[in-house]
N, C-alpha and C. Protein backbone atom coordinates (compact mmCIF):
# COMPACT_ATOMS: atom_id res chain seq x y z
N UNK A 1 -18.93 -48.44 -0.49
CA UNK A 1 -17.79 -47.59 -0.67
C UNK A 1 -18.22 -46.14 -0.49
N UNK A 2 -17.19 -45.46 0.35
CA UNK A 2 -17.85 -43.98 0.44
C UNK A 2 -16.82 -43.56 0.10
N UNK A 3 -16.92 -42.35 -0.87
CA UNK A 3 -16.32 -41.64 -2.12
C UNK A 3 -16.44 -40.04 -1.07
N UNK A 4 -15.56 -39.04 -0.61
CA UNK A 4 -15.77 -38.20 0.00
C UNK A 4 -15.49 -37.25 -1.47
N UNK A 5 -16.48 -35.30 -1.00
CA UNK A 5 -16.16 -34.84 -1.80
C UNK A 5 -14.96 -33.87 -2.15
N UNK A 6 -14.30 -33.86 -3.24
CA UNK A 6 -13.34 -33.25 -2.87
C UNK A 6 -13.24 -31.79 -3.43
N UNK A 7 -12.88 -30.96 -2.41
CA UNK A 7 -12.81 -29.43 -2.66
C UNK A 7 -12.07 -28.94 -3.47
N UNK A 8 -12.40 -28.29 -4.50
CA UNK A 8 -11.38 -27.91 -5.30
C UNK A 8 -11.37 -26.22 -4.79
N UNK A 9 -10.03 -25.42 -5.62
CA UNK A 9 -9.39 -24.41 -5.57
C UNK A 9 -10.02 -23.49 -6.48
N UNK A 10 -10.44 -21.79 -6.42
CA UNK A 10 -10.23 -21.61 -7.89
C UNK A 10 -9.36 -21.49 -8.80
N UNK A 11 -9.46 -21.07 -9.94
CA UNK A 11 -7.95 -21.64 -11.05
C UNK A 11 -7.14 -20.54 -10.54
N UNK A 12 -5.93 -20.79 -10.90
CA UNK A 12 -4.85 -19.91 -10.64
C UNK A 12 -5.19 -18.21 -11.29
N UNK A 13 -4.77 -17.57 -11.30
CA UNK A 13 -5.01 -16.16 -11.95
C UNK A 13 -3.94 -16.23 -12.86
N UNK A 14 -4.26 -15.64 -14.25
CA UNK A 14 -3.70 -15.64 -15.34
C UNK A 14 -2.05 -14.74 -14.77
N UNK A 15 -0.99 -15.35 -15.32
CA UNK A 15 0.02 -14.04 -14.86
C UNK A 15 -0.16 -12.99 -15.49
N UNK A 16 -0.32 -12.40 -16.70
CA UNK A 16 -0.98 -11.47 -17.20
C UNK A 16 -1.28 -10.38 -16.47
N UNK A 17 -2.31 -10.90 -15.34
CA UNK A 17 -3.65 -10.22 -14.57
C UNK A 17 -2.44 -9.94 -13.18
N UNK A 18 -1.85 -10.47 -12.74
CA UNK A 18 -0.57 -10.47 -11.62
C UNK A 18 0.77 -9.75 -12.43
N UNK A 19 0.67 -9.66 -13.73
CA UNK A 19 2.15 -8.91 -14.09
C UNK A 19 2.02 -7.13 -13.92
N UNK A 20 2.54 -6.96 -13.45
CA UNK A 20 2.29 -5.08 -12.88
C UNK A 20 1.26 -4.84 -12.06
N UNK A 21 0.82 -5.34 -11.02
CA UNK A 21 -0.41 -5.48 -9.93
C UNK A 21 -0.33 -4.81 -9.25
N UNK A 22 1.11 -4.60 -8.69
CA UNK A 22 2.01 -3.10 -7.89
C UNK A 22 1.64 -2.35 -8.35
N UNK A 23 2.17 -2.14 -9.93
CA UNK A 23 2.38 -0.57 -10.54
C UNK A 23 0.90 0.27 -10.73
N UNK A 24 -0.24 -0.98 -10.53
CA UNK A 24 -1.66 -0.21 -10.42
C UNK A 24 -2.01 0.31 -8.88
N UNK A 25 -1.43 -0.11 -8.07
CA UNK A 25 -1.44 0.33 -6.72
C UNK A 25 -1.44 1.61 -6.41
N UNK A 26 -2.36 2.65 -6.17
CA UNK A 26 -2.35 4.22 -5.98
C UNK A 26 -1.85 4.75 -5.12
N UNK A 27 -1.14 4.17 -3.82
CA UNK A 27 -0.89 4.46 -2.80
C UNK A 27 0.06 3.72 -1.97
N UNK A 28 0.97 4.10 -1.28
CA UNK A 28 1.82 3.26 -0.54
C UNK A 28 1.48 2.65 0.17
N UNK A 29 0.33 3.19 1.32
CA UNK A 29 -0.94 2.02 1.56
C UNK A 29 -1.38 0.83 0.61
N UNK A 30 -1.80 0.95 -0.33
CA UNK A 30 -1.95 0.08 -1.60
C UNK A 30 -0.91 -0.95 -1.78
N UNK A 31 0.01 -0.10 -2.13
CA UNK A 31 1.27 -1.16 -2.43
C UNK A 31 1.47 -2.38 -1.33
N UNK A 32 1.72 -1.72 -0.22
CA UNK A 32 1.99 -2.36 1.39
C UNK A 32 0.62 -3.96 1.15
N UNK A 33 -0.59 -2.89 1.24
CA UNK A 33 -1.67 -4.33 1.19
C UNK A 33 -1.30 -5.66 0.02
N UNK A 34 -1.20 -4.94 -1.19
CA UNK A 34 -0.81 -5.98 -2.02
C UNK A 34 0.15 -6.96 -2.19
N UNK A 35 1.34 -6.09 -1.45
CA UNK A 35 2.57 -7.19 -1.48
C UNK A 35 2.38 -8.09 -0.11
N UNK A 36 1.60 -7.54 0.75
CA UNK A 36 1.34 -8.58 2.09
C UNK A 36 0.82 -9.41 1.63
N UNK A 37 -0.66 -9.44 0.82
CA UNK A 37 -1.28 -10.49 0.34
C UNK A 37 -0.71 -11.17 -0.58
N UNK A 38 -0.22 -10.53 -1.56
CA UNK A 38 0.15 -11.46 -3.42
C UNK A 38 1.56 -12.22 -2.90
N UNK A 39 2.40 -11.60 -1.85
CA UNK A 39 3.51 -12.20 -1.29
C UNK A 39 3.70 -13.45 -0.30
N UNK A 40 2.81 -12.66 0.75
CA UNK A 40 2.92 -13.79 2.09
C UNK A 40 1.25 -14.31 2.37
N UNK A 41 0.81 -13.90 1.44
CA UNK A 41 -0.67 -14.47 1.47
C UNK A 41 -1.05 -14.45 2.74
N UNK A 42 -1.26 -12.91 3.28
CA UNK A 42 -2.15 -12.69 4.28
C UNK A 42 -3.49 -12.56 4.60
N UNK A 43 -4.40 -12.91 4.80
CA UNK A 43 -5.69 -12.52 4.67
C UNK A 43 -5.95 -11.26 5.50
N UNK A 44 -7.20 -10.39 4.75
CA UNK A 44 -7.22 -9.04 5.17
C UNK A 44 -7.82 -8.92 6.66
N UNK A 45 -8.24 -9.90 7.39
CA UNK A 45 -8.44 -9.52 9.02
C UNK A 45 -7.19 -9.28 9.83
N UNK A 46 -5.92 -10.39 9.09
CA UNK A 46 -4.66 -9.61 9.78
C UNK A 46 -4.03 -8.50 9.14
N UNK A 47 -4.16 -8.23 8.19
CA UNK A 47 -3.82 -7.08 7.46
C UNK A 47 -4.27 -5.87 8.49
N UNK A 48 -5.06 -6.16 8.45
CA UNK A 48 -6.26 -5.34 9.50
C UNK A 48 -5.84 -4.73 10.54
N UNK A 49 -5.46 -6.03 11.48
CA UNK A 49 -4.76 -6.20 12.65
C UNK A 49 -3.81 -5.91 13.12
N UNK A 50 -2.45 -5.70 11.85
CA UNK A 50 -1.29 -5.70 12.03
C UNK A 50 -0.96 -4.62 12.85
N UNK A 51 0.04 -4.70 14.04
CA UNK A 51 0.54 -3.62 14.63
C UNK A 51 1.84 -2.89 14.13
N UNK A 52 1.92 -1.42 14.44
CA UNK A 52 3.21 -1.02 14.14
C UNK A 52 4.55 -1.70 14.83
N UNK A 53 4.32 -1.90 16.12
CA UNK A 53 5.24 -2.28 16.93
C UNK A 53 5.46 -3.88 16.83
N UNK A 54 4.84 -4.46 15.91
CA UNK A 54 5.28 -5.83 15.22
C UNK A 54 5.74 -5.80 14.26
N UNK A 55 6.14 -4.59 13.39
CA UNK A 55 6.86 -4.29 12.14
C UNK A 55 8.78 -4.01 12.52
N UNK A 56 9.24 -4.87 12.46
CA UNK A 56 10.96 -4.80 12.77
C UNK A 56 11.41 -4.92 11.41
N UNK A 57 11.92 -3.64 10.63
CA UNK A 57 12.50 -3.00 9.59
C UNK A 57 14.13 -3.44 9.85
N UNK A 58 14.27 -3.87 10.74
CA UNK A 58 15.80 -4.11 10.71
C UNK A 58 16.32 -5.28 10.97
N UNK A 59 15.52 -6.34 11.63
CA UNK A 59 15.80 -7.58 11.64
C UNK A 59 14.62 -8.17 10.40
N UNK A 60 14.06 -7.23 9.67
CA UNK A 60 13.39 -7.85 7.98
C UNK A 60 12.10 -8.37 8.58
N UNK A 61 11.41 -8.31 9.64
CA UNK A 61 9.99 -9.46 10.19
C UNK A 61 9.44 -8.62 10.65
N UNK A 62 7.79 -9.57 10.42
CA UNK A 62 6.75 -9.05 10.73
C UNK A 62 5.91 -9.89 11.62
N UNK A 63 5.61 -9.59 12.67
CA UNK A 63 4.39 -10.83 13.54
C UNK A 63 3.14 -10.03 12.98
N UNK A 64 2.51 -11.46 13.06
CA UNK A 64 1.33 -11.37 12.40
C UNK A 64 0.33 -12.51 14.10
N UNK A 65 -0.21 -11.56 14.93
CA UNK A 65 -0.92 -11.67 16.03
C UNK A 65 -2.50 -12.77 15.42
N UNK A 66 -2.70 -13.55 15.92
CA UNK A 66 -3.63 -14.89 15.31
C UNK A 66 -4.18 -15.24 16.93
N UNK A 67 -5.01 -14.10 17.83
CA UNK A 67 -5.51 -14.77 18.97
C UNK A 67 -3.66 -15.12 20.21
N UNK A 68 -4.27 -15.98 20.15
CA UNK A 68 -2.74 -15.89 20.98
C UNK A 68 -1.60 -17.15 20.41
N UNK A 69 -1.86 -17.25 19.15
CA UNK A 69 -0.75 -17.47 18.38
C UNK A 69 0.18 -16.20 17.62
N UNK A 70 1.19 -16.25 17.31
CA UNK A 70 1.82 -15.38 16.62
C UNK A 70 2.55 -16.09 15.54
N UNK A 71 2.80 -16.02 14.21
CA UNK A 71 3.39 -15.63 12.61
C UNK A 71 4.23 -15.06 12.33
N UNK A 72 5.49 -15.24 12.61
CA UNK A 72 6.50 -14.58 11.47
C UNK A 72 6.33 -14.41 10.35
N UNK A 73 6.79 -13.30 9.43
CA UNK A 73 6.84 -13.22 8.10
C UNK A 73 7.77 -12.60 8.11
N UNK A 74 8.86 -13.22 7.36
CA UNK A 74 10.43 -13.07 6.87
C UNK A 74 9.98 -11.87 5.33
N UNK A 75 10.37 -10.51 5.25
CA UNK A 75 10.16 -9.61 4.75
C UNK A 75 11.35 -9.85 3.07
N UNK A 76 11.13 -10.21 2.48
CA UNK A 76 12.04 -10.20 1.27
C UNK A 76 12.37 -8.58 0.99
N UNK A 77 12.96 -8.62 0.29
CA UNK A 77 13.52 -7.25 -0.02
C UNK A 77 12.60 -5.90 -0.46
N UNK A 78 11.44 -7.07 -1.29
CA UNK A 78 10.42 -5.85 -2.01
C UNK A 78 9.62 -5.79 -1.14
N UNK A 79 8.99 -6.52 0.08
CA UNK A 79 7.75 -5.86 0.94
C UNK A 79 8.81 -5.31 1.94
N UNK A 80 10.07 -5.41 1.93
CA UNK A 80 10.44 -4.73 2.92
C UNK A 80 10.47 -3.38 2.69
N UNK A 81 10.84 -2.88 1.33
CA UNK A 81 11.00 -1.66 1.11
C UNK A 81 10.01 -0.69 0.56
N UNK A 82 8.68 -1.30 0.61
CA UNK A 82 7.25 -1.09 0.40
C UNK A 82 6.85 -0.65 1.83
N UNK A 83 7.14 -1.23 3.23
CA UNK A 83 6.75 -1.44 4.10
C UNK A 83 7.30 -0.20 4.55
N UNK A 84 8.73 0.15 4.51
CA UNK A 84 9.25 1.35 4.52
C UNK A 84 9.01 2.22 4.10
N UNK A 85 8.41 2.46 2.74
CA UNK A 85 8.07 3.78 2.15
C UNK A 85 6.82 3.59 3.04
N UNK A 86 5.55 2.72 3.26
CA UNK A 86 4.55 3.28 3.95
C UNK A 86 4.73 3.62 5.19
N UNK A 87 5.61 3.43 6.52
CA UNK A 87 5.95 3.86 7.62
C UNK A 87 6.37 5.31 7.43
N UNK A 88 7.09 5.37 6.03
CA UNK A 88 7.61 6.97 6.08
C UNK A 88 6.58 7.84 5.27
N UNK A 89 5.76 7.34 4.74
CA UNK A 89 4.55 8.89 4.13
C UNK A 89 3.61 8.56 5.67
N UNK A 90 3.37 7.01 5.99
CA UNK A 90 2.32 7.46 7.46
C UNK A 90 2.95 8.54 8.34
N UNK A 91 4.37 8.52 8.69
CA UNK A 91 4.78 9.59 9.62
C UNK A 91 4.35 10.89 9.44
N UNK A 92 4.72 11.30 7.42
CA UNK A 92 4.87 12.50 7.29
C UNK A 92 3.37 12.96 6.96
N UNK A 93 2.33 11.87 7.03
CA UNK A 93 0.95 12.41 6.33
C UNK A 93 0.33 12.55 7.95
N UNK A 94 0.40 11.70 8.72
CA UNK A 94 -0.22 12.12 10.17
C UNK A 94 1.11 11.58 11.27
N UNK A 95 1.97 13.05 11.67
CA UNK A 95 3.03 12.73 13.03
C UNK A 95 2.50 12.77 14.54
N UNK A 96 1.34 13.09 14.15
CA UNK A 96 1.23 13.25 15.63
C UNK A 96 0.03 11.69 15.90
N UNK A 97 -0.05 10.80 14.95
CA UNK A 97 -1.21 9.97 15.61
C UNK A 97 -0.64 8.83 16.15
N UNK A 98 -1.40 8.30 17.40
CA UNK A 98 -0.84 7.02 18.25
C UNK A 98 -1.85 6.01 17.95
N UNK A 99 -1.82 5.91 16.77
CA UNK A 99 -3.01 4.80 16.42
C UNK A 99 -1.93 3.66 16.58
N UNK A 100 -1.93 2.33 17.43
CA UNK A 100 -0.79 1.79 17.62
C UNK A 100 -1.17 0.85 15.53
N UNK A 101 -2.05 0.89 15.06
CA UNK A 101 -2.02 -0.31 13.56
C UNK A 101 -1.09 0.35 12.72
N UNK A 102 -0.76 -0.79 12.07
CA UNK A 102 0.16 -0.34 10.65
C UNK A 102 -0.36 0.61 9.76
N UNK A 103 -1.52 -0.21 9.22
CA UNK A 103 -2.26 0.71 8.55
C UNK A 103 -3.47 1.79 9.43
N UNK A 104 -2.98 2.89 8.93
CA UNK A 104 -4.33 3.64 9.24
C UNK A 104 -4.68 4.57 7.79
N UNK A 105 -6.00 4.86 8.26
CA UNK A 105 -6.98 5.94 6.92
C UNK A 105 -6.99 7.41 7.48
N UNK A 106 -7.20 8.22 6.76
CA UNK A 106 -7.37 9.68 7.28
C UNK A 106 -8.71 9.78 8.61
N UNK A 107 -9.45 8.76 8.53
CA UNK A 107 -10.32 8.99 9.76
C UNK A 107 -9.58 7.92 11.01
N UNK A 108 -8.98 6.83 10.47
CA UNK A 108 -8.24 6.19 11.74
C UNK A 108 -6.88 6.86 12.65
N UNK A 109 -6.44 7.67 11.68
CA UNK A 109 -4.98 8.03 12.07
C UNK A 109 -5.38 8.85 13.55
N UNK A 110 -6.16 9.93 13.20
CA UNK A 110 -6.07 10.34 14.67
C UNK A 110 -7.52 10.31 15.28
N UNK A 111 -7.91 9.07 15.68
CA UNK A 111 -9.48 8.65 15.85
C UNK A 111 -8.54 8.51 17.57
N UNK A 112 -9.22 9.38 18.28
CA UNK A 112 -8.63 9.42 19.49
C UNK A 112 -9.35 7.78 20.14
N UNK A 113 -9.86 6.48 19.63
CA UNK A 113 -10.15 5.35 19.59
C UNK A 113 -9.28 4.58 19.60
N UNK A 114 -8.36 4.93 18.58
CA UNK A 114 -7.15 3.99 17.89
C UNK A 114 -8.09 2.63 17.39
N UNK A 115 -8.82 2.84 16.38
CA UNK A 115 -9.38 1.91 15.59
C UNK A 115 -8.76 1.36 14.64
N UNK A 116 -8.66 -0.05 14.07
CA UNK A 116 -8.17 -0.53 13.02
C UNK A 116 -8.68 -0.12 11.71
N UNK A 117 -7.92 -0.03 10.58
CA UNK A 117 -8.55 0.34 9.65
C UNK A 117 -10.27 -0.37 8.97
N UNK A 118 -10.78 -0.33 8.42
CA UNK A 118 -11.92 -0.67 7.64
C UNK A 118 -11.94 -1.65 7.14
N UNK A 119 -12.45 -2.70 7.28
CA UNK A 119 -12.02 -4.05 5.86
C UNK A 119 -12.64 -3.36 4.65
N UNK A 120 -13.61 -2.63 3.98
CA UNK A 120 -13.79 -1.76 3.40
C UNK A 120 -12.55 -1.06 2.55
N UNK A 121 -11.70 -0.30 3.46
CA UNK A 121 -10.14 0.68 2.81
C UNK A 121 -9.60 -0.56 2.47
N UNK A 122 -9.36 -1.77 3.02
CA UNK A 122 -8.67 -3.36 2.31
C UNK A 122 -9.36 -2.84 1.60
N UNK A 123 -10.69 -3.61 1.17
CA UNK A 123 -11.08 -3.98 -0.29
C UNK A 123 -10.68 -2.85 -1.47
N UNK A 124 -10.71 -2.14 -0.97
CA UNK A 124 -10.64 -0.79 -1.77
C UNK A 124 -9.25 -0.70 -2.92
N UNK A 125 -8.29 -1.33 -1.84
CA UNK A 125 -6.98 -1.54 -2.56
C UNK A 125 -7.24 -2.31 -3.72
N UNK A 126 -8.42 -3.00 -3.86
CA UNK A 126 -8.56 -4.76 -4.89
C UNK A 126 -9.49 -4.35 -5.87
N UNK A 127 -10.11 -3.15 -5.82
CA UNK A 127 -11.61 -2.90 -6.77
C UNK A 127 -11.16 -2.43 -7.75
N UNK A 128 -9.98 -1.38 -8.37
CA UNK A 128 -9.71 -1.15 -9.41
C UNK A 128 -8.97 -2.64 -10.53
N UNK A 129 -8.51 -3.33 -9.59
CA UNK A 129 -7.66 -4.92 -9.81
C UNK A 129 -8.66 -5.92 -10.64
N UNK A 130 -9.27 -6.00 -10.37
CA UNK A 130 -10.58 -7.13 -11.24
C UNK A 130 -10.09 -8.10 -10.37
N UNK A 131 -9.67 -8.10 -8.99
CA UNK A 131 -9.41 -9.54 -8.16
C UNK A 131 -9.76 -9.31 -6.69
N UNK A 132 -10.16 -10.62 -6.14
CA UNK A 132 -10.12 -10.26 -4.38
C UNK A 132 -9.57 -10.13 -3.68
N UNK A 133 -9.28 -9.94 -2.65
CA UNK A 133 -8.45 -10.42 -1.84
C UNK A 133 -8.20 -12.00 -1.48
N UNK A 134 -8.99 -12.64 -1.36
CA UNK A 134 -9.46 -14.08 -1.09
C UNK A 134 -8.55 -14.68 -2.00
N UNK A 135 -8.94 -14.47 -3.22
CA UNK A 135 -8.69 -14.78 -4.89
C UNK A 135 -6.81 -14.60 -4.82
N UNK A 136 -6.37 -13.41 -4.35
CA UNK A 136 -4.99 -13.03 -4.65
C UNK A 136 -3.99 -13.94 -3.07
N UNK A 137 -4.56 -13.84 -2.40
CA UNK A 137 -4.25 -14.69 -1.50
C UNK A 137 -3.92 -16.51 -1.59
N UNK A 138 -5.30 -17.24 -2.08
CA UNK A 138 -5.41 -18.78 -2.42
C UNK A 138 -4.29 -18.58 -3.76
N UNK A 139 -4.09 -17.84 -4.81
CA UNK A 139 -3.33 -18.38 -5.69
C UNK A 139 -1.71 -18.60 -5.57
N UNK A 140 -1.49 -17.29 -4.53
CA UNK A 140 -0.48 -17.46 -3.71
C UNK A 140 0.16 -18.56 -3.17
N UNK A 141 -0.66 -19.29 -2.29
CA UNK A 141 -0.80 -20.07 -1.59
C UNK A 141 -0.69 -21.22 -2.75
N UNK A 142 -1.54 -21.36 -3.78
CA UNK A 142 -1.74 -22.46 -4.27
C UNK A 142 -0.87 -22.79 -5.47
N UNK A 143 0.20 -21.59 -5.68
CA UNK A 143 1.72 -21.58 -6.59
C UNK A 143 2.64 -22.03 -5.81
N UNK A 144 2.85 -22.01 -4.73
CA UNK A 144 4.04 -22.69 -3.53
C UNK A 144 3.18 -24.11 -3.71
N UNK A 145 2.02 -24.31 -3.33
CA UNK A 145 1.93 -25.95 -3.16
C UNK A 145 2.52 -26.49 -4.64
N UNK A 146 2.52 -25.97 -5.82
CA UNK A 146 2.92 -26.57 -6.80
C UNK A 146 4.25 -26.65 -7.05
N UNK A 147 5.36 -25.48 -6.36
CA UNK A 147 6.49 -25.75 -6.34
C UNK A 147 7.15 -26.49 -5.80
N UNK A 148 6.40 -26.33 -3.88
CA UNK A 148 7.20 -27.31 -3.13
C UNK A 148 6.62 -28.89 -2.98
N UNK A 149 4.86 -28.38 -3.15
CA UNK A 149 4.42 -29.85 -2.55
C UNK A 149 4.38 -30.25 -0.85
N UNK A 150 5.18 -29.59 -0.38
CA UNK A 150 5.64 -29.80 1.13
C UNK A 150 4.88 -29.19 2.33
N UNK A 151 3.83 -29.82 2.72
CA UNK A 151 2.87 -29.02 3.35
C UNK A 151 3.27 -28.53 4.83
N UNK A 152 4.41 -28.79 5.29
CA UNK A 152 4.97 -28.21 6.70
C UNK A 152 5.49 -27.02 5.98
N UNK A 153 6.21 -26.97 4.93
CA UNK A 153 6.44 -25.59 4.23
C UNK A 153 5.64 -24.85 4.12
N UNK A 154 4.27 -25.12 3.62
CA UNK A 154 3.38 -24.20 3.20
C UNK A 154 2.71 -23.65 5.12
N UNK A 155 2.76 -24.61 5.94
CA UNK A 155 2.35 -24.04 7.11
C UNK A 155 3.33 -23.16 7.65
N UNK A 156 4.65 -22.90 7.71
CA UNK A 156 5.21 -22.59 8.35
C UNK A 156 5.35 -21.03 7.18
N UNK A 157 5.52 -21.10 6.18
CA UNK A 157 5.63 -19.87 5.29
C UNK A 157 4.17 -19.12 5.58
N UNK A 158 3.08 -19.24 5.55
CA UNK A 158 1.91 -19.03 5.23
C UNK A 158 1.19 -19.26 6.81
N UNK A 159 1.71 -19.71 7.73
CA UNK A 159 0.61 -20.31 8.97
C UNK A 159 -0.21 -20.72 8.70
N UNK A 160 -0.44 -21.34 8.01
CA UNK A 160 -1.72 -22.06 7.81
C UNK A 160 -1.98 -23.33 8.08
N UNK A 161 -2.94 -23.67 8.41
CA UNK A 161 -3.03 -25.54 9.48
C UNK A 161 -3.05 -26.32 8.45
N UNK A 162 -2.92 -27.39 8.94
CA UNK A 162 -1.82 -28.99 8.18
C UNK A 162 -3.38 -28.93 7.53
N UNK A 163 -4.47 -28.89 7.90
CA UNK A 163 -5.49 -29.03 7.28
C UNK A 163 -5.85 -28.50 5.68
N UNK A 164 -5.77 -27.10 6.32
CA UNK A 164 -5.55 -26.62 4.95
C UNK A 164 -4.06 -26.47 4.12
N UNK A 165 -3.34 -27.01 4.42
CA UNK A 165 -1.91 -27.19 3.93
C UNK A 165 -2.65 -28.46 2.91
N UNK A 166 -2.94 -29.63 3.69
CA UNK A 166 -3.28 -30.68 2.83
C UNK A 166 -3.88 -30.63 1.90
N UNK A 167 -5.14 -29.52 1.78
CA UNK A 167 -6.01 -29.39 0.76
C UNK A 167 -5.63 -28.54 -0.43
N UNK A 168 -4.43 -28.01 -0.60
CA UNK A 168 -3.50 -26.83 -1.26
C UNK A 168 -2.95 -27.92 -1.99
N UNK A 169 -2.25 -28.69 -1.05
CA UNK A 169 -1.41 -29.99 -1.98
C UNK A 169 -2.02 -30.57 -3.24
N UNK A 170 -3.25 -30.72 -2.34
CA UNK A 170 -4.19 -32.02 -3.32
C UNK A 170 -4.72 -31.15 -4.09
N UNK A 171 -5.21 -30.32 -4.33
CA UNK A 171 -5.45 -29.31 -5.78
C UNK A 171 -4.37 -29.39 -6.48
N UNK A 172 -3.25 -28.90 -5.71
CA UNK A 172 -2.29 -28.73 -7.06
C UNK A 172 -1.38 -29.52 -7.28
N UNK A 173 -1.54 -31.02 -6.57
CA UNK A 173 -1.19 -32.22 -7.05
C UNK A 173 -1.92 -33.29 -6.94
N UNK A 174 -2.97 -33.11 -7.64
CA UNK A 174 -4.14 -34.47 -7.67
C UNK A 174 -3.66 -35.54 -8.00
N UNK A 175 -2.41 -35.67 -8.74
CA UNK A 175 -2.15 -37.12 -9.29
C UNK A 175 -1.47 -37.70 -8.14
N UNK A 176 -1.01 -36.65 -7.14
CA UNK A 176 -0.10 -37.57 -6.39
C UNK A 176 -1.31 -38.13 -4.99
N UNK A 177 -2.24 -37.41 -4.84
CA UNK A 177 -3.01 -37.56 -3.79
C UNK A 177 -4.21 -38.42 -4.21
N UNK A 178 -4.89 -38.72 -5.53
CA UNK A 178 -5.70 -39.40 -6.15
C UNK A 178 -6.21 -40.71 -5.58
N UNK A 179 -4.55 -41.62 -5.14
CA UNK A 179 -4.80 -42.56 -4.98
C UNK A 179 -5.06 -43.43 -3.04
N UNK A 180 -5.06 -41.88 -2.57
CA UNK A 180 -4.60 -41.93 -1.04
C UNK A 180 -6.06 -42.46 -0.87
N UNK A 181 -5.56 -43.59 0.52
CA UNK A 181 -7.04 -44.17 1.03
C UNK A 181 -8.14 -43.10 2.01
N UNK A 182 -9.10 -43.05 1.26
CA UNK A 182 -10.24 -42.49 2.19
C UNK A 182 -10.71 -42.87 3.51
């Protein structure tokens, strides 16, 4: 009999530690990163990535560029209007830069390069937080598998492959997956 091993999750984050996570956010930059991640559980290479000209404020979506796949993310009301205040201090803090990314830093904005921001300025948003990015992302992720269970949901909300859809499930429903044949 071969017994495979099975991966577990880390534990959820206390809500506690997630209740006012925003309101520690220093910056509209800040805010923007956090609700991308704690919301649509983005990981910070697309955070990274994100273009301005994939940000549509008026039809509520965001593409999220994956190689030559692309990600919708349907903007709820609060990253939408997070997303907005940061488009409008980026205008008024640097108007003249053609950095085509969402996010830029005072050295990206007018880096006649047009460089993406730093994964560094990410982390930066998470160091006063006592959490990762990684960390604020998987719990995300791993509170929908407990609501819906439905792993085409969790791919299609989240993009994330049936693979790891499956392994979201089975953490946060071991009893139902326990008995599935190896």
């Amino acid at each position: 009999m071969v017994v495979s091993s099975v991966k577990t999750l880390p534990p959820s984050i206390p809500s506690d530690v997630l209740a006012g996570l925003l309101d520690r956010a220093t910056s509209a930059a800040g805010s923007n990163v956090l609700a991308l991640v704690a919301v649509h559980a983005l990981p910070g290479h697309d955070v990274r990535q994100l273009l301005t000209a994939d940000l549509n404020l008026s039809k509520g979506r965001l593409i999220v560029r994956r190689g030559l796949r692309r990600h919708t993310v349907y903007l709820e009301e609060f990253t939408h209007r997070l997303a907005a205040e940061w488009l409008s201090e980026r205008h008024r803090r640097w108007p003249a830069s053609t950095n085509p990314y969402l996010l830029v830093s005072q050295q990206s904005a007018m880096d006649p390069d047009h460089p993406p921001v730093t994964a560094t300025m990410i982390k930066r948003h998470f160091r006063d937080l006592r959490l990762s990015l990684s960390q604020l992302r998987q719990d995300r992720i791993l509170h929908e598998a407990r609501i819906s269970a439905d792993p085409l949901r969790l791919m299609r909300l989240f993009g994330i492959g049936d693979t790891t859809a499956m392994r979201y499930i089975a953490a946060a429903h071991p009893e139902r997956t326990a008995k599935l044949p190896r």
